[in-house]
PDB file of N, CA and C in Angstrom:
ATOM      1  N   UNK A   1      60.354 170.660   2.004  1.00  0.00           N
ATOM      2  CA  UNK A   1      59.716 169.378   1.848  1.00  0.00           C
ATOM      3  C   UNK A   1      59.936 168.897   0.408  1.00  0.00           C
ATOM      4  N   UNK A   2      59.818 167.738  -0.200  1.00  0.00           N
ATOM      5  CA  UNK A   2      60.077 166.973  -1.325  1.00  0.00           C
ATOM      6  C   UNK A   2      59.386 167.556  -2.344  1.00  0.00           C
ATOM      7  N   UNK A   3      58.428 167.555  -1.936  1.00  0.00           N
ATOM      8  CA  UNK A   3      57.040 168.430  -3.327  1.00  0.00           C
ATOM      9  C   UNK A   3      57.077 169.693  -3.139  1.00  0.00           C
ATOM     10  N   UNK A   4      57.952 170.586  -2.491  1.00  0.00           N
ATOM     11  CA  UNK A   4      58.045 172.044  -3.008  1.00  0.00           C
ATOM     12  C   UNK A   4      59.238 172.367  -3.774  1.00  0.00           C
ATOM     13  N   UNK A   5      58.816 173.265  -4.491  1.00  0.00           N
ATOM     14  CA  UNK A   5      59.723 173.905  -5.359  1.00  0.00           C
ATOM     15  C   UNK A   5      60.864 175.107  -4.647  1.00  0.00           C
ATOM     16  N   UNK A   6      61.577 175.306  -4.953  1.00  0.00           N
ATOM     17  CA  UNK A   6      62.915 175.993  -4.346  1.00  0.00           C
ATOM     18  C   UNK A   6      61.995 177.512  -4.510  1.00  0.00           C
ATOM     19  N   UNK A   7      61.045 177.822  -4.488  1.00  0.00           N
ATOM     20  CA  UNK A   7      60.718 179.217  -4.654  1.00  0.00           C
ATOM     21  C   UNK A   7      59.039 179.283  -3.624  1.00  0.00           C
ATOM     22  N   UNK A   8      58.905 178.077  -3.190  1.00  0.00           N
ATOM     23  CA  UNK A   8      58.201 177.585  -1.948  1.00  0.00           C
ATOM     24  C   UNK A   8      58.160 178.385  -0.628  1.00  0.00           C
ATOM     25  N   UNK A   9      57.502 179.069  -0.549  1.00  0.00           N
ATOM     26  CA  UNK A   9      57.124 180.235   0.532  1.00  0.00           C
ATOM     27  C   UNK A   9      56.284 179.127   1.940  1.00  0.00           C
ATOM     28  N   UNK A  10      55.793 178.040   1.735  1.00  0.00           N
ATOM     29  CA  UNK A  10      55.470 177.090   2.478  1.00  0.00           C
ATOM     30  C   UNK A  10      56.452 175.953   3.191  1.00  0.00           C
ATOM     31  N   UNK A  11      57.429 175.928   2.677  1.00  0.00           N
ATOM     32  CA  UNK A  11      58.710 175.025   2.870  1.00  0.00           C
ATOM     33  C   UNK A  11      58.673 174.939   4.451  1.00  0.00           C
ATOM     34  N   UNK A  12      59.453 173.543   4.905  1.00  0.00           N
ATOM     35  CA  UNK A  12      59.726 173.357   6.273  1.00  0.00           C
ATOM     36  C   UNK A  12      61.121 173.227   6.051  1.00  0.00           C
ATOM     37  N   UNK A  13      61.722 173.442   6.732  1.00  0.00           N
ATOM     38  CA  UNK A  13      63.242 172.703   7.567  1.00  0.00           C
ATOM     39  C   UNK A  13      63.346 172.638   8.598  1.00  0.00           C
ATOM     40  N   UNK A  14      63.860 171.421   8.891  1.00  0.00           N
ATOM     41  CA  UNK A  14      63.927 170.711  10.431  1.00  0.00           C
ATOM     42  C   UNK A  14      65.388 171.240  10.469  1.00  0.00           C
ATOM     43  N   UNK A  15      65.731 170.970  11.881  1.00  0.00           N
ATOM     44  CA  UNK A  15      67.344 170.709  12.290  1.00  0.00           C
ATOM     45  C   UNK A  15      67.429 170.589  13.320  1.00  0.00           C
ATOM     46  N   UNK A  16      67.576 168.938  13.342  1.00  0.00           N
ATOM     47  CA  UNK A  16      67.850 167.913  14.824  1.00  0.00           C
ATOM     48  C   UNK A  16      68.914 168.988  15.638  1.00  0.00           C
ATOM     49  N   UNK A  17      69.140 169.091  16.840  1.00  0.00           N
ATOM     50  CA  UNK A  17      70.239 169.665  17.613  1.00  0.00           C
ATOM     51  C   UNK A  17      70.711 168.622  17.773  1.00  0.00           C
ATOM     52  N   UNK A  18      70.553 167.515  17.954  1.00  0.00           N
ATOM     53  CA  UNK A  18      71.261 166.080  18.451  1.00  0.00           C
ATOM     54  C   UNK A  18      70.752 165.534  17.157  1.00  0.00           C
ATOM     55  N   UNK A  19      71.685 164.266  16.703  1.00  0.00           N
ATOM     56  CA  UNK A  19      71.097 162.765  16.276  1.00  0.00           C
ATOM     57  C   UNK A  19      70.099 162.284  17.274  1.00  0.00           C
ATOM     58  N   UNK A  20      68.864 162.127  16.296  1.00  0.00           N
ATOM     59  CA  UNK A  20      67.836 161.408  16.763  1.00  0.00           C
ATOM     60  C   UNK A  20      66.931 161.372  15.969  1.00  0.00           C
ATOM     61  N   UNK A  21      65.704 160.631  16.239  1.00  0.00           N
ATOM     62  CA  UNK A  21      64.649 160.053  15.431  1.00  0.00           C
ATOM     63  C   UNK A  21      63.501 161.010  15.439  1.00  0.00           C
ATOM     64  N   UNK A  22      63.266 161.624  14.564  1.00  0.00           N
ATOM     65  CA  UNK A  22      62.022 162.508  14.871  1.00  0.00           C
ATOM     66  C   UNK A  22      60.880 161.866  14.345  1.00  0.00           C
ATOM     67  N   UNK A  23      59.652 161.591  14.625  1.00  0.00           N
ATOM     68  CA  UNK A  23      58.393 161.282  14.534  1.00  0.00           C
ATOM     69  C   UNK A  23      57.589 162.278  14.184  1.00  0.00           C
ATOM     70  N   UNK A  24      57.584 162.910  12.495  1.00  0.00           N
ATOM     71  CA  UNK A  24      56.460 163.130  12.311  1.00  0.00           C
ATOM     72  C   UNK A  24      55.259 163.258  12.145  1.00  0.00           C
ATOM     73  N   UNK A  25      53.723 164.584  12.486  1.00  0.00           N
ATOM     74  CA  UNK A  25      52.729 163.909  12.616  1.00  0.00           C
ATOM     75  C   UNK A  25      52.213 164.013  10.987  1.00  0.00           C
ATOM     76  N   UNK A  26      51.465 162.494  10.880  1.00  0.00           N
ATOM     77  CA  UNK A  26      50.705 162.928   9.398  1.00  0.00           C
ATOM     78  C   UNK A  26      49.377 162.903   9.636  1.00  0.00           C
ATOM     79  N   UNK A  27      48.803 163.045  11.064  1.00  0.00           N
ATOM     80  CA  UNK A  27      47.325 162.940  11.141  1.00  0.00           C
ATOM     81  C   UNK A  27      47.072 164.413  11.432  1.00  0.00           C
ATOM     82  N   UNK A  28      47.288 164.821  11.690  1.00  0.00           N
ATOM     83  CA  UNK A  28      47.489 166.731  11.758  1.00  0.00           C
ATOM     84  C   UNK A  28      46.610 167.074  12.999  1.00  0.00           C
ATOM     85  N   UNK A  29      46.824 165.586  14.052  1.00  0.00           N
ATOM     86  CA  UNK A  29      45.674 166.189  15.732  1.00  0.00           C
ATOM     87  C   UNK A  29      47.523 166.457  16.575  1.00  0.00           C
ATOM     88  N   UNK A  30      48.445 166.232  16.492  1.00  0.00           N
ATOM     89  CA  UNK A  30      49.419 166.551  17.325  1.00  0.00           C
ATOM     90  C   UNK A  30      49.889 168.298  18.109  1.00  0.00           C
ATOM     91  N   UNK A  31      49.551 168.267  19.200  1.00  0.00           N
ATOM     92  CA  UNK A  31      49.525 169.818  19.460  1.00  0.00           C
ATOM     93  C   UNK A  31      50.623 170.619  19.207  1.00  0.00           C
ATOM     94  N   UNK A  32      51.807 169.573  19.162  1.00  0.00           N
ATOM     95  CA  UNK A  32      53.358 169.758  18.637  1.00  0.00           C
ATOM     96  C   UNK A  32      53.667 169.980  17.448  1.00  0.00           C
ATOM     97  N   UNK A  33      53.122 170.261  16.292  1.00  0.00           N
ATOM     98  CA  UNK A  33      53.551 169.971  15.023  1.00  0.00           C
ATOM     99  C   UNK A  33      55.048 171.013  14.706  1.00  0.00           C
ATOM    100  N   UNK A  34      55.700 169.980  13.930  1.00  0.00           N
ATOM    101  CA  UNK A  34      55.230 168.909  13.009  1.00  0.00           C
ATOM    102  C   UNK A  34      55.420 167.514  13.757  1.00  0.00           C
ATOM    103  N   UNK A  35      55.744 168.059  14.688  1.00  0.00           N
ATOM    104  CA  UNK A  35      55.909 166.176  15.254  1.00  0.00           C
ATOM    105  C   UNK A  35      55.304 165.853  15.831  1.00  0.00           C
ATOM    106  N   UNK A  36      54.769 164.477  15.973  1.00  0.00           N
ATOM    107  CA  UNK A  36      54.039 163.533  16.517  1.00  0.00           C
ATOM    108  C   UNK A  36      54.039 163.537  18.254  1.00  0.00           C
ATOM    109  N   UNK A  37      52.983 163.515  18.683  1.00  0.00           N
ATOM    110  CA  UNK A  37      52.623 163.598  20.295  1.00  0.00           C
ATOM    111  C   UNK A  37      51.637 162.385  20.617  1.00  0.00           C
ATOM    112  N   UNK A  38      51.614 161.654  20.143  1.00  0.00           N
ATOM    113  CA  UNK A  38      50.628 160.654  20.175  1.00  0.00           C
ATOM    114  C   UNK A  38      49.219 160.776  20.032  1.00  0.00           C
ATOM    115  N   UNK A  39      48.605 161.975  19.822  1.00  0.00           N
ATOM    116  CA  UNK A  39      46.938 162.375  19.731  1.00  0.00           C
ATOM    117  C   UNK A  39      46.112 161.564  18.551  1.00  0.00           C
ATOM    118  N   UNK A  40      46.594 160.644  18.130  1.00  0.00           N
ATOM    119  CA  UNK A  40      45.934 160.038  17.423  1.00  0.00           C
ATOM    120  C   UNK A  40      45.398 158.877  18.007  1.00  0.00           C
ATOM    121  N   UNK A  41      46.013 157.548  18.685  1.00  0.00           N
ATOM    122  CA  UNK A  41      45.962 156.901  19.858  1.00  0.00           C
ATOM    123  C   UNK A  41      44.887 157.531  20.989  1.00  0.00           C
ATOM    124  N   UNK A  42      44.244 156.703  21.556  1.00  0.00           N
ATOM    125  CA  UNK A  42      43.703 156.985  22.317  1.00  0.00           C
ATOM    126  C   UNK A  42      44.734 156.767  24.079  1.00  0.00           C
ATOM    127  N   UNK A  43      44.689 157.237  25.027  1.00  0.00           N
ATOM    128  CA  UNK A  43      45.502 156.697  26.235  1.00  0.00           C
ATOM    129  C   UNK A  43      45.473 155.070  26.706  1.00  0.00           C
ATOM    130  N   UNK A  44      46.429 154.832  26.411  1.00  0.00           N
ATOM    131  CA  UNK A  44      46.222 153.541  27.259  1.00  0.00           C
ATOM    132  C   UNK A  44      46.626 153.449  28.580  1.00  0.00           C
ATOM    133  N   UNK A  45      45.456 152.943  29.049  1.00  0.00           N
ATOM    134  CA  UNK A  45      45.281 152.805  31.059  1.00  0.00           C
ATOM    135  C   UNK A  45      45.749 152.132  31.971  1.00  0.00           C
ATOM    136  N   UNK A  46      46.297 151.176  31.593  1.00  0.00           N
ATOM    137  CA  UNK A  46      47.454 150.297  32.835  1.00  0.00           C
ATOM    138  C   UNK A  46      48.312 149.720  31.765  1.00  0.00           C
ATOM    139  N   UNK A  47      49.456 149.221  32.825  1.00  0.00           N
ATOM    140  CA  UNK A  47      50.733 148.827  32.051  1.00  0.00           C
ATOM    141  C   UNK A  47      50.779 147.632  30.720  1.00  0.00           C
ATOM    142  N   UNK A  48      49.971 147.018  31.101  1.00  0.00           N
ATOM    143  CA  UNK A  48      49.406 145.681  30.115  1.00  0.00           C
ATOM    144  C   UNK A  48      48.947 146.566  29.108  1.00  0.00           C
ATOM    145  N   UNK A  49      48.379 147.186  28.815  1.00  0.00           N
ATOM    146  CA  UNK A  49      48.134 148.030  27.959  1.00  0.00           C
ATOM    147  C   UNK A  49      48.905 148.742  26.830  1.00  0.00           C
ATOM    148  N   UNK A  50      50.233 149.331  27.845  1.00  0.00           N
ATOM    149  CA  UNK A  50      51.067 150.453  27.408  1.00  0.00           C
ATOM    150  C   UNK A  50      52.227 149.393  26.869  1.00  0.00           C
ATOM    151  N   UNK A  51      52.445 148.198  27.581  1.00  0.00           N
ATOM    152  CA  UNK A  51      53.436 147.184  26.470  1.00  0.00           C
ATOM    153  C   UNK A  51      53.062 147.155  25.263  1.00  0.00           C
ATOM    154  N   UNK A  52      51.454 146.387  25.305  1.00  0.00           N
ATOM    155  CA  UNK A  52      50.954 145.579  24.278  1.00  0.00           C
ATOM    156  C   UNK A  52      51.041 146.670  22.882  1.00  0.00           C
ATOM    157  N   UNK A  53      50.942 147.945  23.656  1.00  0.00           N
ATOM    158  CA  UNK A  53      50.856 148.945  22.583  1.00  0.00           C
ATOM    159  C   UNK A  53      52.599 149.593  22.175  1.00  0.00           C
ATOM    160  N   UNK A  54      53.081 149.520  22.928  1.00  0.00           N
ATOM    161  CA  UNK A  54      54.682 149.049  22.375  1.00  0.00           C
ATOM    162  C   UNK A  54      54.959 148.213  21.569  1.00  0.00           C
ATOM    163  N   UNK A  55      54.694 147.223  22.082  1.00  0.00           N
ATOM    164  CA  UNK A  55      55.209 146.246  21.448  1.00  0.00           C
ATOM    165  C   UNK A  55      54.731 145.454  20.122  1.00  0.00           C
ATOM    166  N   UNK A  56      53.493 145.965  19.883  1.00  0.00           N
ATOM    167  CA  UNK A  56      52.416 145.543  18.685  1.00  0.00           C
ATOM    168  C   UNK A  56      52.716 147.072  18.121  1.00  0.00           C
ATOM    169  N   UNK A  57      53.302 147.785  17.767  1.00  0.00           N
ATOM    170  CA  UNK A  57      52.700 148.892  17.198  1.00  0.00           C
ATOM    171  C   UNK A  57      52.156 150.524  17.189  1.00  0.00           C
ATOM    172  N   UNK A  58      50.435 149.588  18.295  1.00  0.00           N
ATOM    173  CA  UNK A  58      49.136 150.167  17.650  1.00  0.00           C
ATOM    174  C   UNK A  58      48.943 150.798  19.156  1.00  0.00           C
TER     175      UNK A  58
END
């Protein structure tokens, strides 16, 4: 990570198997870590929902 030092016993490294976008979590509820699973969000319940929340964001 950026703020450890090369002698960092805490260090992460990733390594995509494919090109792609990884979504890390920074709220630390994701059961996946380090990446993001959506547990911060609450579920949204019908499709009007699941756009608006696409498409806004949130």
């Amino acid at each position: 990570m950026p703020n450890c030092t090369p002698d960092c016993q805490q260090s992460l490294e990733l390594r995509p198997e494919r090109e792609q976008r990884l979504l890390l979590c920074r709220c630390s509820r994701s059961a996946n870590l380090p990446y993001c699973d959506g547990s911060h969000s609450p579920p949204a319940t019908g499709l009007a929902d699941k756009w608006r929340r696409f498409f806004s964001g949130r």
